[in-house]
N, C-alpha and C. Protein backbone atom coordinates (compact mmCIF):
# COMPACT_ATOMS: atom_id res chain seq x y z
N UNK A 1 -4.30 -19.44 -16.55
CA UNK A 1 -4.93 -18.26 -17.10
C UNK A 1 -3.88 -17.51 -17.92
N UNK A 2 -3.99 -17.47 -19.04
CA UNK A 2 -3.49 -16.05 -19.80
C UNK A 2 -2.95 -15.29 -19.76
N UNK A 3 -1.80 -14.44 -19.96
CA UNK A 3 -1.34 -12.56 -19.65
C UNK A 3 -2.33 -11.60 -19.56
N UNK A 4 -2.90 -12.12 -20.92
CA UNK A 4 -3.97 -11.23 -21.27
C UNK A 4 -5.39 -11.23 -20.29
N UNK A 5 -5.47 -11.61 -20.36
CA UNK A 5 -6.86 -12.16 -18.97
C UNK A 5 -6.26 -11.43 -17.34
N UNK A 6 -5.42 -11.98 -17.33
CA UNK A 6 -4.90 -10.73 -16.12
C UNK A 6 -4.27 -9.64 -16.08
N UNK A 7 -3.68 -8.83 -17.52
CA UNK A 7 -3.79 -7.63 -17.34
C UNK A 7 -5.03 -7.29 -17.38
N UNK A 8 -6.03 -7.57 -18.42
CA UNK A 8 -7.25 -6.78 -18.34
C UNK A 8 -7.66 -6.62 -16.92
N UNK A 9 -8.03 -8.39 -15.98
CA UNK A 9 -8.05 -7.63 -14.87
C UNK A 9 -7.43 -6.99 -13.99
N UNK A 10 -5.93 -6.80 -14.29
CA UNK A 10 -5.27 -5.65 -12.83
C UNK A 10 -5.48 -4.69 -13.51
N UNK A 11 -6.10 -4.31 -15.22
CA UNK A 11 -6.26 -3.13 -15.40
C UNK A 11 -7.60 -2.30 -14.38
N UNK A 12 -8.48 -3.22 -14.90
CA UNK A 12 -10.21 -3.07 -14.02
C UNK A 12 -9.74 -2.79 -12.56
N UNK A 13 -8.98 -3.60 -12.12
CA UNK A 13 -8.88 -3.64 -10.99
C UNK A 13 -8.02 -2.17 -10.52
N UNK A 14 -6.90 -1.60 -11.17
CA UNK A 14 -6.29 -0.80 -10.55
C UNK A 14 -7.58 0.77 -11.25
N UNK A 15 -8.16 0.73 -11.92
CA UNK A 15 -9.03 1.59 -11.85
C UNK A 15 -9.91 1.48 -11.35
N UNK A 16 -11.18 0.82 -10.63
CA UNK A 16 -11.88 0.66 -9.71
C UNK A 16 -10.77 1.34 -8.10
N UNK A 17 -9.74 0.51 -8.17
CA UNK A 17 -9.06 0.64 -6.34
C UNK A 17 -8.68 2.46 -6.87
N UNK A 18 -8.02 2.90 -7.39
CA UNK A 18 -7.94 4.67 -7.72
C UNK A 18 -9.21 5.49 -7.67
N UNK A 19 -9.93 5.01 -8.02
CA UNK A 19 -11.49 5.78 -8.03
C UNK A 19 -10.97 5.92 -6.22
N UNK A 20 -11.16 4.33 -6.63
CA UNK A 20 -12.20 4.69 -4.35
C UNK A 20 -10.71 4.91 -3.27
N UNK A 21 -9.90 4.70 -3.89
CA UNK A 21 -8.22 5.41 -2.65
C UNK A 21 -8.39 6.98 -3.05
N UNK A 22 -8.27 7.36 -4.66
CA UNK A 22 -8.40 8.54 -4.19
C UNK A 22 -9.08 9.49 -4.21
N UNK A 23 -10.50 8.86 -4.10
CA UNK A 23 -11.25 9.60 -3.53
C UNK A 23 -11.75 9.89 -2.12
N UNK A 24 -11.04 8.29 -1.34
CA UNK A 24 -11.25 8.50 0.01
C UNK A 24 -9.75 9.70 0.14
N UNK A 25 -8.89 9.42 -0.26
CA UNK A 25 -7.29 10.12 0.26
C UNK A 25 -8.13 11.64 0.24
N UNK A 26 -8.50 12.35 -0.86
CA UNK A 26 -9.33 13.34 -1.49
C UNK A 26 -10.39 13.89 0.09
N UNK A 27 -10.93 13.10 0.40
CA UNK A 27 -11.72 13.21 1.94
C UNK A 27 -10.91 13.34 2.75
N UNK A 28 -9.67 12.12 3.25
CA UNK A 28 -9.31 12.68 4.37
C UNK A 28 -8.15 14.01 4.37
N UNK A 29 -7.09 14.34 3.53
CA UNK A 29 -7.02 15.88 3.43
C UNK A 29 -7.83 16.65 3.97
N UNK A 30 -8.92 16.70 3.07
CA UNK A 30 -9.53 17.94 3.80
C UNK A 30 -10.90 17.54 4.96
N UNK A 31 -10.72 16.70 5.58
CA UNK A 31 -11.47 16.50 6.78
C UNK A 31 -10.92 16.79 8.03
N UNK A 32 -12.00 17.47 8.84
CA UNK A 32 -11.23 18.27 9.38
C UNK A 32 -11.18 17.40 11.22
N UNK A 33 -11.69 16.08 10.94
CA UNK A 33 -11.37 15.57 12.46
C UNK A 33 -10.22 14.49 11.79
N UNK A 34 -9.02 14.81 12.79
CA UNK A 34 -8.05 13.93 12.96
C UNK A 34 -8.38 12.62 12.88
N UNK A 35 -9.44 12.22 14.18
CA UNK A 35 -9.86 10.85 14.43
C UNK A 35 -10.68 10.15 12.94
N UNK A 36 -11.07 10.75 11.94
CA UNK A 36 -11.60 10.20 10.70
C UNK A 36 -10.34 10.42 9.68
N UNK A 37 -9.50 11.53 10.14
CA UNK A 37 -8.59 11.16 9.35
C UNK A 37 -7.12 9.94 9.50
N UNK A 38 -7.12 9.72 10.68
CA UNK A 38 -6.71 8.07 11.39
C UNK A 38 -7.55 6.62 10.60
N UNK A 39 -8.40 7.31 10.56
CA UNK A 39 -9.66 6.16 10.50
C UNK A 39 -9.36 6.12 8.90
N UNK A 40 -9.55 6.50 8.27
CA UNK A 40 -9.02 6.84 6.36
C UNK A 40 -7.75 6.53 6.07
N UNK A 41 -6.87 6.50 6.92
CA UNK A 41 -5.19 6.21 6.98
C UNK A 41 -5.33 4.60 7.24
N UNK A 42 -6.09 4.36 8.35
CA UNK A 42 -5.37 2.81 8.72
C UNK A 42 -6.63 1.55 7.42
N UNK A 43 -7.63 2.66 6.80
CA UNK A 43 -8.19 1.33 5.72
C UNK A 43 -7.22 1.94 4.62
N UNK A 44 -6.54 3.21 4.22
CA UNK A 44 -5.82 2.83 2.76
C UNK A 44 -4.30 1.63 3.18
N UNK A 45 -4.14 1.75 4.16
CA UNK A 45 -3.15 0.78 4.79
C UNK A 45 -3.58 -0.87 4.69
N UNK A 46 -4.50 -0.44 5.31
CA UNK A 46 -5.30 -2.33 5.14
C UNK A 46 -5.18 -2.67 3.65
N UNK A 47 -5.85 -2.06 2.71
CA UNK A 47 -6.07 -2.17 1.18
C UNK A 47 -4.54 -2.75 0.55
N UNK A 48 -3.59 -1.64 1.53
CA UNK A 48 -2.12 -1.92 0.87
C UNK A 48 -1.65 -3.18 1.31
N UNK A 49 -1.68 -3.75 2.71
CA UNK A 49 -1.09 -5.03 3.58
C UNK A 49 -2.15 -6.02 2.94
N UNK A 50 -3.75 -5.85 2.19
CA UNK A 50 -4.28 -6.93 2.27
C UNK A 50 -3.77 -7.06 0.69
N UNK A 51 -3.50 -6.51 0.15
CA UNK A 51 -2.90 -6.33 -1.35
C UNK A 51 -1.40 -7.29 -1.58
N UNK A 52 -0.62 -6.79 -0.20
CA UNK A 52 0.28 -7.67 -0.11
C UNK A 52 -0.18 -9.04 0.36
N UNK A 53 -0.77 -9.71 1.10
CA UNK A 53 -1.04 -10.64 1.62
C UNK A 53 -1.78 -11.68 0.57
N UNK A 54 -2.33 -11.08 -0.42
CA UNK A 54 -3.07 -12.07 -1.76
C UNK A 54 -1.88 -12.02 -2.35
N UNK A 55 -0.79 -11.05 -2.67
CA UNK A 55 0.14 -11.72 -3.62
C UNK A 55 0.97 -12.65 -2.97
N UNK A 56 1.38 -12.57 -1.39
CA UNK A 56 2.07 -13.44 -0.55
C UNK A 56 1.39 -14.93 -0.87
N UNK A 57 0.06 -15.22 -0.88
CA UNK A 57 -0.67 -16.10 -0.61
C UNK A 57 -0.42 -16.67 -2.09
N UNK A 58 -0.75 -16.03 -3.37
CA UNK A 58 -0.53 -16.58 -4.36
C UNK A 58 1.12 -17.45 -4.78
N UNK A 59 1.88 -16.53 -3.73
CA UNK A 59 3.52 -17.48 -4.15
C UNK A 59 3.73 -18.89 -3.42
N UNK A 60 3.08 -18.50 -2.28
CA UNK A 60 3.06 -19.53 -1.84
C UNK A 60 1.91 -20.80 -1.75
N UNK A 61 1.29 -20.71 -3.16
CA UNK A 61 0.68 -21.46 -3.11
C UNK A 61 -0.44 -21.84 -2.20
N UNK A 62 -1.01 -20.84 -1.62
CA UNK A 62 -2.41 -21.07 -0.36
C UNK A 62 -3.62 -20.40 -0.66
N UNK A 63 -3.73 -20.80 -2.12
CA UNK A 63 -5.47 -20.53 -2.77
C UNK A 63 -5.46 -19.14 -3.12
N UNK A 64 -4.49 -18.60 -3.11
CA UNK A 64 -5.18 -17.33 -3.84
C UNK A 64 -4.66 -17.50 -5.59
N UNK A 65 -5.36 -17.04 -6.49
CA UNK A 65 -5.23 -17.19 -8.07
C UNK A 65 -4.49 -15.97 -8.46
N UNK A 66 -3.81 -16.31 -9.85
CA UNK A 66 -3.69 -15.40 -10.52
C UNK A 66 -4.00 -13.77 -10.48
N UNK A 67 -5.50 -13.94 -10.38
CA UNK A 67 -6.48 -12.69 -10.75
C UNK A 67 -6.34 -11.92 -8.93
N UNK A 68 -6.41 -13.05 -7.69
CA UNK A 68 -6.21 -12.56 -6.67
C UNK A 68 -4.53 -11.68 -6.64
N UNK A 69 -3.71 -11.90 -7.14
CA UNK A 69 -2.72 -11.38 -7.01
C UNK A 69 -2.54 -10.36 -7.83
N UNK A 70 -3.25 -10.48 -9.03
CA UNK A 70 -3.69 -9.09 -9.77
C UNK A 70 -3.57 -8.03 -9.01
N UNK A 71 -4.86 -8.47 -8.75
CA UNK A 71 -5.73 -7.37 -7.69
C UNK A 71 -5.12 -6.82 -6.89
N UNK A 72 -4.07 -7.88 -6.29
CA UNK A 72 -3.44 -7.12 -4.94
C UNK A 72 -2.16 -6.00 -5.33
N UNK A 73 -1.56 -6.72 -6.36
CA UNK A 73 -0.96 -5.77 -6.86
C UNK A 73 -1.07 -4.19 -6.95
N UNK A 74 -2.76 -4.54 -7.59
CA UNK A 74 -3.10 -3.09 -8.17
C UNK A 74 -3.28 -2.43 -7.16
N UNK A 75 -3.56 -3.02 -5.97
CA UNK A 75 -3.80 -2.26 -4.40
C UNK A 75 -2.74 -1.26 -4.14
N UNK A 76 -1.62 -2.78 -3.93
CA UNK A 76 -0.52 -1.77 -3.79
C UNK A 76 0.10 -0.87 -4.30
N UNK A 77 0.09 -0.37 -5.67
CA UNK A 77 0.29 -0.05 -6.76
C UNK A 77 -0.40 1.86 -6.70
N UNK A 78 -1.80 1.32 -6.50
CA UNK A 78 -2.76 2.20 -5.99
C UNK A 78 -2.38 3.25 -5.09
N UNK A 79 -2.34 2.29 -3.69
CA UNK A 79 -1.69 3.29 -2.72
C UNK A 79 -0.45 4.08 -2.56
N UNK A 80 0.65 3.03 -3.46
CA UNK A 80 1.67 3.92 -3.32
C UNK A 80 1.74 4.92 -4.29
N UNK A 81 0.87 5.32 -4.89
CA UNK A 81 0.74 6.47 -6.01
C UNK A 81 0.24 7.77 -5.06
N UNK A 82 -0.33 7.74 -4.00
CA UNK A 82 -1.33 8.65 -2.99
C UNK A 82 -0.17 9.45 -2.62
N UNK A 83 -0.79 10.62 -2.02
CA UNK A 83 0.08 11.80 -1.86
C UNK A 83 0.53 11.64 -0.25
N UNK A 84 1.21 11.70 0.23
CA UNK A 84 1.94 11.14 1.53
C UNK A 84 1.33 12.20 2.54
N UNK A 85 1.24 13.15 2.31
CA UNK A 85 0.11 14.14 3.17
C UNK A 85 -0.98 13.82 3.61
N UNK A 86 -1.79 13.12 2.19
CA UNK A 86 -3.26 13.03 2.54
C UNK A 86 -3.52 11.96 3.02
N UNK A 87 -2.09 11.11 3.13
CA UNK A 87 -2.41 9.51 3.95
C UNK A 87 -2.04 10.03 5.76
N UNK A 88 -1.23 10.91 5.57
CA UNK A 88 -0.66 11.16 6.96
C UNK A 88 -0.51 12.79 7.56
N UNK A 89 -2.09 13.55 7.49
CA UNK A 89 -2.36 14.75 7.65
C UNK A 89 -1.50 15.01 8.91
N UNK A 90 -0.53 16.39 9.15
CA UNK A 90 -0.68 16.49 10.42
C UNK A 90 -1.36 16.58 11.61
N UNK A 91 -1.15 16.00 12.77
CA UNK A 91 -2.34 16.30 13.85
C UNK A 91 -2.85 14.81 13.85
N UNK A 92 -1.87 13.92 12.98
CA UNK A 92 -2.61 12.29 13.51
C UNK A 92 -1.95 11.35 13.97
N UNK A 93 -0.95 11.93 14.57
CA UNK A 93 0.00 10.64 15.36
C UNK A 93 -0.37 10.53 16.56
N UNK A 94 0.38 9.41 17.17
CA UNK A 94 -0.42 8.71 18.57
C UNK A 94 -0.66 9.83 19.44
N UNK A 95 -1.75 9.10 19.81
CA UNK A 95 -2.67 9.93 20.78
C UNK A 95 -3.96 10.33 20.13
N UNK A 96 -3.96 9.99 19.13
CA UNK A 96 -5.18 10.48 17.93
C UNK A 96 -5.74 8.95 17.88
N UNK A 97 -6.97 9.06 18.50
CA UNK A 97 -7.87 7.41 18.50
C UNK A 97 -6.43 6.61 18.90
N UNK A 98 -6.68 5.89 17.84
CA UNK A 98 -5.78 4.02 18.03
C UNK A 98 -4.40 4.78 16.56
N UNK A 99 -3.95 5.95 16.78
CA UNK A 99 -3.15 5.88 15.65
C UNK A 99 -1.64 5.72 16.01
N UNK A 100 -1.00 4.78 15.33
CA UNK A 100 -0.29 3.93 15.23
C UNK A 100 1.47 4.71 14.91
N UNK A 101 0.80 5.82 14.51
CA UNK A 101 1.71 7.35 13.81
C UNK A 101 2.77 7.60 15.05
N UNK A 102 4.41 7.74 14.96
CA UNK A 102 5.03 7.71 16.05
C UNK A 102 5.06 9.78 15.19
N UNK A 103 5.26 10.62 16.36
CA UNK A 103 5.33 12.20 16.07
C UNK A 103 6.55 12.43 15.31
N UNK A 104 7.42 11.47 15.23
CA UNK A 104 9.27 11.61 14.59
C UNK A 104 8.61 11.59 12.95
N UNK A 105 7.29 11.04 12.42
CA UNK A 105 7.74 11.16 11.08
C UNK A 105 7.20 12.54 10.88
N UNK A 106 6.40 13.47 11.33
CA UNK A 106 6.71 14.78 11.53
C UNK A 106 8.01 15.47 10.90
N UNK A 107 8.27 15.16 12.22
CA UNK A 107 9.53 16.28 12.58
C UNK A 107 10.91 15.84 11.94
N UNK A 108 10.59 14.68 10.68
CA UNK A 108 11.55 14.02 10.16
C UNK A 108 10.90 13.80 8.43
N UNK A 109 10.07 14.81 8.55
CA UNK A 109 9.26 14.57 6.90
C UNK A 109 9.85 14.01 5.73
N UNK A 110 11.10 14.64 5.56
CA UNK A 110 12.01 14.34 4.22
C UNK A 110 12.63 13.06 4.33
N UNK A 111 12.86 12.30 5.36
CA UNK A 111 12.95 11.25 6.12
C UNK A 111 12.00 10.23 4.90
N UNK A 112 10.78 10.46 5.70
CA UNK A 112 9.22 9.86 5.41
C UNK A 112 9.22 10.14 4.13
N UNK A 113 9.20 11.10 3.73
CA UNK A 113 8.98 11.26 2.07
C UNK A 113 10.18 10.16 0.76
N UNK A 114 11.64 10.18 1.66
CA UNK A 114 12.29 9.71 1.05
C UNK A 114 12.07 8.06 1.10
N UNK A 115 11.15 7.84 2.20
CA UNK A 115 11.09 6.00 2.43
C UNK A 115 9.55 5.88 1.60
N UNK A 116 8.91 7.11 1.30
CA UNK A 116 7.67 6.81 0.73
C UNK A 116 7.59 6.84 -1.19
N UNK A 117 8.89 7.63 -1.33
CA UNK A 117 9.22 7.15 -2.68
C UNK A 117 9.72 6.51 -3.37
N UNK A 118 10.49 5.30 -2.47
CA UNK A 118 10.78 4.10 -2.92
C UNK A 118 9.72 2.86 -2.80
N UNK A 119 8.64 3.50 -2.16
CA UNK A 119 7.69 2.49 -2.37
C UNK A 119 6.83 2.37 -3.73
N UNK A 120 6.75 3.55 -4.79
CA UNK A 120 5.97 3.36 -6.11
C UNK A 120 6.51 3.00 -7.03
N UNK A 121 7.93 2.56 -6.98
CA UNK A 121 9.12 1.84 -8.31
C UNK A 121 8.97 0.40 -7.52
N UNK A 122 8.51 0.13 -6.51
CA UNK A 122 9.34 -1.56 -6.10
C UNK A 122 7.80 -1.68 -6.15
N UNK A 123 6.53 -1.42 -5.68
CA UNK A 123 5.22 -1.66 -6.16
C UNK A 123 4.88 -1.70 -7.75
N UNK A 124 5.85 -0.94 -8.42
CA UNK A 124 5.67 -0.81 -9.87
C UNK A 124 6.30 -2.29 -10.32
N UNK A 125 7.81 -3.05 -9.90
CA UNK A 125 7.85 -4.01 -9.82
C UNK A 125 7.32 -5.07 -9.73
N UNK A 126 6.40 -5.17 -8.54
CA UNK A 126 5.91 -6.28 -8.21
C UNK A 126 4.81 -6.44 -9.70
N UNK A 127 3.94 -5.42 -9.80
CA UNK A 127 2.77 -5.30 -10.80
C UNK A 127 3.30 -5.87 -11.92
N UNK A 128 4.60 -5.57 -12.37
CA UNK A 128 5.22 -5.98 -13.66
C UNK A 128 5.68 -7.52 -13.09
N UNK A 129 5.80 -8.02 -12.40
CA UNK A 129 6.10 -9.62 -12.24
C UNK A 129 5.04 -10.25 -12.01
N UNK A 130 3.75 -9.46 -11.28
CA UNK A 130 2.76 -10.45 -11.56
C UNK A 130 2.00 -10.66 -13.07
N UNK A 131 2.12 -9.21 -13.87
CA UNK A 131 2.08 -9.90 -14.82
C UNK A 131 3.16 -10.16 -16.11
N UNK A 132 4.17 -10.70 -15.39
CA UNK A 132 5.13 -11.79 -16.44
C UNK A 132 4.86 -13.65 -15.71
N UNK A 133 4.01 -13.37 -14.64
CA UNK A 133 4.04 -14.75 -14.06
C UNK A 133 4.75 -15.62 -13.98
N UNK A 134 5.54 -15.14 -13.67
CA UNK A 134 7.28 -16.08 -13.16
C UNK A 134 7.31 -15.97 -10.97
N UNK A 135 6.35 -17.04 -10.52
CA UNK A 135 6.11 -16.88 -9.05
C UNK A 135 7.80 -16.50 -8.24
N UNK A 136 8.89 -17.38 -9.13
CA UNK A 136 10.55 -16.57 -8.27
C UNK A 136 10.10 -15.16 -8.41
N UNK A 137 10.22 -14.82 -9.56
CA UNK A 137 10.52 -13.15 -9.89
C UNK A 137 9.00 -12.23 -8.69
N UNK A 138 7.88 -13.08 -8.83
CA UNK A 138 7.01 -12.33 -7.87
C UNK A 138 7.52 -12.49 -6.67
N UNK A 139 7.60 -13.32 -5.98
CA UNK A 139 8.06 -13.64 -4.85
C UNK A 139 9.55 -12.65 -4.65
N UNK A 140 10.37 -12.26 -5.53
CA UNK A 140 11.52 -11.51 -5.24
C UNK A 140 10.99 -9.77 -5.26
N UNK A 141 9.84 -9.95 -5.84
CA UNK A 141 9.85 -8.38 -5.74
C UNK A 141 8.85 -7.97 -4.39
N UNK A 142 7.85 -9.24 -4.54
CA UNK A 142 7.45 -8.94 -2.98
C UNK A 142 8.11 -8.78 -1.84
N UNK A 143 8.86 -9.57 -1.46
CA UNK A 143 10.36 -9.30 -0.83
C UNK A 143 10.69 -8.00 -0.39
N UNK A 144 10.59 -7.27 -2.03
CA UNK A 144 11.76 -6.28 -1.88
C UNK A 144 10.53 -4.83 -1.91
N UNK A 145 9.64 -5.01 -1.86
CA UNK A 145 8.27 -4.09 -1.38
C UNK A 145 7.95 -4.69 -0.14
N UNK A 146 7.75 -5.47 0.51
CA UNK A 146 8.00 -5.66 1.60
C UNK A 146 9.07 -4.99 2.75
N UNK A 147 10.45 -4.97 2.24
CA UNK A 147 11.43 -4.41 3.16
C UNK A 147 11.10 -2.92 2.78
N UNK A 148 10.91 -2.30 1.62
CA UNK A 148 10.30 -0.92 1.24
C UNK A 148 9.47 -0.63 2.41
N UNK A 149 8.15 -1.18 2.58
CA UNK A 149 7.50 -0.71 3.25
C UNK A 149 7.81 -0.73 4.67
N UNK A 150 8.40 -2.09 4.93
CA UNK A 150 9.24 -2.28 6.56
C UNK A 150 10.12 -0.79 7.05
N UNK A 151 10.92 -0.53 6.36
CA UNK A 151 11.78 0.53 6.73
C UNK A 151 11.28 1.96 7.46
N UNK A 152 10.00 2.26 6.83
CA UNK A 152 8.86 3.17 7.76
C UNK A 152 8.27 2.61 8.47
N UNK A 153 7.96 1.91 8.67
CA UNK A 153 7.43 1.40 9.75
C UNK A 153 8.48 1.42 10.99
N UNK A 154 9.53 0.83 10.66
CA UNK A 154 10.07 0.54 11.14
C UNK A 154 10.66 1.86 12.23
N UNK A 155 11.03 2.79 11.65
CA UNK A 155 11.34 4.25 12.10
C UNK A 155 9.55 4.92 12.67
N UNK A 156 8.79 4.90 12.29
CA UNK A 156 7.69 5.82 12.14
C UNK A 156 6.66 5.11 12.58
N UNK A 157 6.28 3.98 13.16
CA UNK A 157 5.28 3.83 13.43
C UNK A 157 5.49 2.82 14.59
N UNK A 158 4.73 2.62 15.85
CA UNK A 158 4.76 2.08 17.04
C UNK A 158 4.74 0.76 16.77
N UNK A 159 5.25 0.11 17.36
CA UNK A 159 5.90 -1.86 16.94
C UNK A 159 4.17 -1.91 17.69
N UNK A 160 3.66 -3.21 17.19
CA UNK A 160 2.69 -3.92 17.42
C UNK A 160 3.39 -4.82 18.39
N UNK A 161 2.01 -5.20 19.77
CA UNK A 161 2.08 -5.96 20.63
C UNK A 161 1.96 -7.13 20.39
């Protein structure tokens, strides 16, 4: 497939995923139950990990296309543009439903803010290697949005069982 054929679609694509991230982000701000605003946090999260997981899938060769890695791009791309508030209102760390939120990125904001703004230059990366379609250069920037996003987690959010 083309350059051209897949910018047009990560263009479509990253305007369709902005409509609906931020207009859900737009909801959960100002909603006023925690537990829906958990619930709005862990799908713009999914959008972002399943975003990564089509471009993962495309390097390594396991059926996802071109246009799938577009897309995922634009996911990620998407989300890390969102305002770090309206993904992570106060009043939603554990103990709130199933939320995953450890209370330290609280009480450590500038912390969080500083690991959340290295995520929209290395997502801006990846977008620009998927479309130069060179799978090393994708594969190196996924990598390196990958450890981006690892590093909060890593501090800020409860290890999975």
């Amino acid at each position: 497939m083309n350059n051209r054929v897949v910018n047009v679609l990560a263009a479509a694509s990253v305007a369709g995923l902005m409509f609906g991230l931020f207009g859900m982000s737009a909801g959960s701000a100002g909603a006023a139950d925690p537990a829906e605003q958990v619930k709005d946090r862990q799908q713009t999260m999914k959008k972002m990990g399943g975003g990564m997981g089509a471009v993962a899938k495309f390097v390594k060769n396991e059926g996802a296309t071109a246009e799938d890695a577009a897309k995922g791009a634009a996911a990620v791309l998407a989300v890390s543009k969102m305002d770090l508030k309206a993904i992570f209102p106060e009043g939603t760390a554990v103990g709130v439903t199933d939320s995953a939120a450890k209370p330290e990125l609280w009480k450590n904001w500038a912390e969080a803010q500083r690991y959340w703004s290295a995520v929209q230059p290395a997502a801006e990366k990846l977008d620009a290697a998927i479309k130069g379609g060179d799978r090393a250069q994708i594969a190196q920037a996924l990598g390196a949005t990958s450890k981006t996003c690892g590093s909060c987690h890593e501090d800020f959010r409860v290890k999975k069982n």
